[in-house]
C-alpha atoms as a PDB file:
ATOM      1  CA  UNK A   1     133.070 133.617 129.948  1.00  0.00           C
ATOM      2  CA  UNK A   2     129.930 131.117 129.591  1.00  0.00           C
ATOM      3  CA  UNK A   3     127.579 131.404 127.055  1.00  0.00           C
ATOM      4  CA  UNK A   4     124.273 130.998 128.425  1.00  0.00           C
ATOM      5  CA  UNK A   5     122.040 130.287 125.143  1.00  0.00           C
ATOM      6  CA  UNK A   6     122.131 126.455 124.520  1.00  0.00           C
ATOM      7  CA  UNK A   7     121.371 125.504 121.000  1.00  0.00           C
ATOM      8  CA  UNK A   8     117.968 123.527 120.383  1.00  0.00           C
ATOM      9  CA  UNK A   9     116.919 121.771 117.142  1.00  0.00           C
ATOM     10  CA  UNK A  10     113.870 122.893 115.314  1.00  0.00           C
ATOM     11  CA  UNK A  11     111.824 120.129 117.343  1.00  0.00           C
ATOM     12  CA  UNK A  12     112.760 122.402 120.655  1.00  0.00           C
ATOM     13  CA  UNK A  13     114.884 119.526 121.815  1.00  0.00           C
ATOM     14  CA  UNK A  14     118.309 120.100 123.245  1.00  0.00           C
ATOM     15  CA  UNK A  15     121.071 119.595 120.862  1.00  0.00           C
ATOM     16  CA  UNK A  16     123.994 117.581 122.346  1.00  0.00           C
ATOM     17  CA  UNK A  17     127.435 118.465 121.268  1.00  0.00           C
ATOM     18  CA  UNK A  18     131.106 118.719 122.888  1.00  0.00           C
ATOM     19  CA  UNK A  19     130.544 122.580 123.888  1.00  0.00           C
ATOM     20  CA  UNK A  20     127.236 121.737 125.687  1.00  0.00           C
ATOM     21  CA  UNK A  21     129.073 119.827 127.455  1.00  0.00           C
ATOM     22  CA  UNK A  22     131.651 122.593 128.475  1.00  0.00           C
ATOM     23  CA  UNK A  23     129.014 125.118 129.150  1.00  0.00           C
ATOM     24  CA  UNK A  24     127.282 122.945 131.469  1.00  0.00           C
ATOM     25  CA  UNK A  25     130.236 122.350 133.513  1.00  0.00           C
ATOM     26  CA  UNK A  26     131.177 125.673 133.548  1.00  0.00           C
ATOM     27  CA  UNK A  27     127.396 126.352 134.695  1.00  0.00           C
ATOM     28  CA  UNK A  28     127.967 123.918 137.379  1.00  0.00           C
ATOM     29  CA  UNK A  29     131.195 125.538 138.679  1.00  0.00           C
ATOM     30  CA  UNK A  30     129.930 128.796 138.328  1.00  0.00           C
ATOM     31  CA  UNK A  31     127.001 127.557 141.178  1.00  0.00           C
ATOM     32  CA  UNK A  32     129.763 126.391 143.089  1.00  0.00           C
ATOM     33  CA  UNK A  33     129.006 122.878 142.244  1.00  0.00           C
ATOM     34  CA  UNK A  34     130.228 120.335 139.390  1.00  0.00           C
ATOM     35  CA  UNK A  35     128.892 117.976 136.882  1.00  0.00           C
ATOM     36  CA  UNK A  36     130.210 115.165 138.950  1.00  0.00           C
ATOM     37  CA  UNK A  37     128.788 115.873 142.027  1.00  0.00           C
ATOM     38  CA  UNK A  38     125.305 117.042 140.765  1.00  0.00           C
ATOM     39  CA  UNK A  39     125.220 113.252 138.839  1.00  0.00           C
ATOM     40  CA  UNK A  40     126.468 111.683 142.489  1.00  0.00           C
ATOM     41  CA  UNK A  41     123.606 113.656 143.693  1.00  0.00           C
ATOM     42  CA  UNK A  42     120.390 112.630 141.171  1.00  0.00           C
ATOM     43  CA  UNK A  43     121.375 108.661 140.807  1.00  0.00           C
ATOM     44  CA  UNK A  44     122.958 109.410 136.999  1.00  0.00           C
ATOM     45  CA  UNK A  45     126.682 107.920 136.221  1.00  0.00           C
ATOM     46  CA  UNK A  46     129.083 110.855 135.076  1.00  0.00           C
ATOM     47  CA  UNK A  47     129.860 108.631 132.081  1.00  0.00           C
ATOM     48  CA  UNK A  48     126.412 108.379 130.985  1.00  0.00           C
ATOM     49  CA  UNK A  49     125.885 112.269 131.761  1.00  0.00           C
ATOM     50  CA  UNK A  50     128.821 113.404 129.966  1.00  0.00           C
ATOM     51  CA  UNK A  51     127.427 110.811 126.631  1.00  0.00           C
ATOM     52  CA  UNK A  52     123.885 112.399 126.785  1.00  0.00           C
ATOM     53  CA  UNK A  53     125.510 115.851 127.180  1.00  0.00           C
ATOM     54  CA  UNK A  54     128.042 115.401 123.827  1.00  0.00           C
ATOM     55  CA  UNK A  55     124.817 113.650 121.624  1.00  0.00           C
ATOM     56  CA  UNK A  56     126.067 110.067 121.986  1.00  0.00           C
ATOM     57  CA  UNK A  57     122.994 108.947 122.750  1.00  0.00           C
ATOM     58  CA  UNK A  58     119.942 110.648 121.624  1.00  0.00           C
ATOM     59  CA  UNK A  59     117.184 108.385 122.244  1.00  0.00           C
ATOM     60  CA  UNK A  60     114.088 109.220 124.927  1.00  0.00           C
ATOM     61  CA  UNK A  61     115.705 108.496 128.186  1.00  0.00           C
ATOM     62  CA  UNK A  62     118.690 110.861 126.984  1.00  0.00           C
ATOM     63  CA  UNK A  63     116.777 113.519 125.750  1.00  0.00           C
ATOM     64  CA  UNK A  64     114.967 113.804 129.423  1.00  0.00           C
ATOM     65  CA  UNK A  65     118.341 113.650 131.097  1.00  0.00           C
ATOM     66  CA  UNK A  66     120.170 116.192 128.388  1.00  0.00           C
ATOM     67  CA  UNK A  67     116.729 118.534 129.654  1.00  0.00           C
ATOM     68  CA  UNK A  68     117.367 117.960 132.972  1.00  0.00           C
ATOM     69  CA  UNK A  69     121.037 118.422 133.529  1.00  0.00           C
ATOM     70  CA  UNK A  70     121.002 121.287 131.538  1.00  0.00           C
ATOM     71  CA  UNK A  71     118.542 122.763 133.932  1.00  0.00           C
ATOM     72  CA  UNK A  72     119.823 122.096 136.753  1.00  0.00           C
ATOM     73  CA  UNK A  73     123.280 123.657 135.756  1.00  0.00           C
ATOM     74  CA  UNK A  74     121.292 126.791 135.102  1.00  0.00           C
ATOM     75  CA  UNK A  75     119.871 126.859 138.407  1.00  0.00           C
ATOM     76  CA  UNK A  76     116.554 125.851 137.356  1.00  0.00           C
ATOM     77  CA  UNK A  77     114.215 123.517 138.875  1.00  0.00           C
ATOM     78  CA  UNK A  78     111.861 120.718 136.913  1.00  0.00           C
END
C-alpha cells in the first residue's frame, strides 16, 4: 500500500527524504506510468529527479521540481 499524505515542513514546502521518493514511484506505477518516463517526458534527468525527490538538493529550482513531480505522480495538474 501507498501512503498518500506527503510530509511538508512548517514553511508548506515539500520535505525531501528517501520514502518520498518511494511513494512517488509507487504513485507513478500506480497511474500506469514511472518516474523515469514522466522525467523523459517534462525535459528533467532521472538523476536529478530522484536528488530533488531524497532532499539532496534543496535550493529554489529543486523545491519547484520536488512540487511538481510530486504532483504529477498524484495525478494532479500545475
Amino acid at each position: 500500500m501507498i501512503p498518500q499524505e506527503i510530509k511538508t515542513s512548517d514553511k508548506n514546502e515539500i520535505q525531501g527524504s528517501i520514502e518520498l521518493l518511494k511513494n512517488v514511484r509507487g504513485l507513478f506505477l500506480q497511474r500506469g506510468e514511472s518516474l523515469s518516463s514522466w522525467c523523459t517526458a517534462n525535459g528533467i534527468r532521472l538523476q536529478n529527479a530522484c536528488a530533488y525527490l531524497k532532499g539532496e538538493r534543496n535550493g529554489e529550482v529543486a523545491k519547484q521540481w520536488r512540487v511538481r513531480i510530486v504532483a504529477a505522480a498524484k495525478g494532479l495538474k500545475i
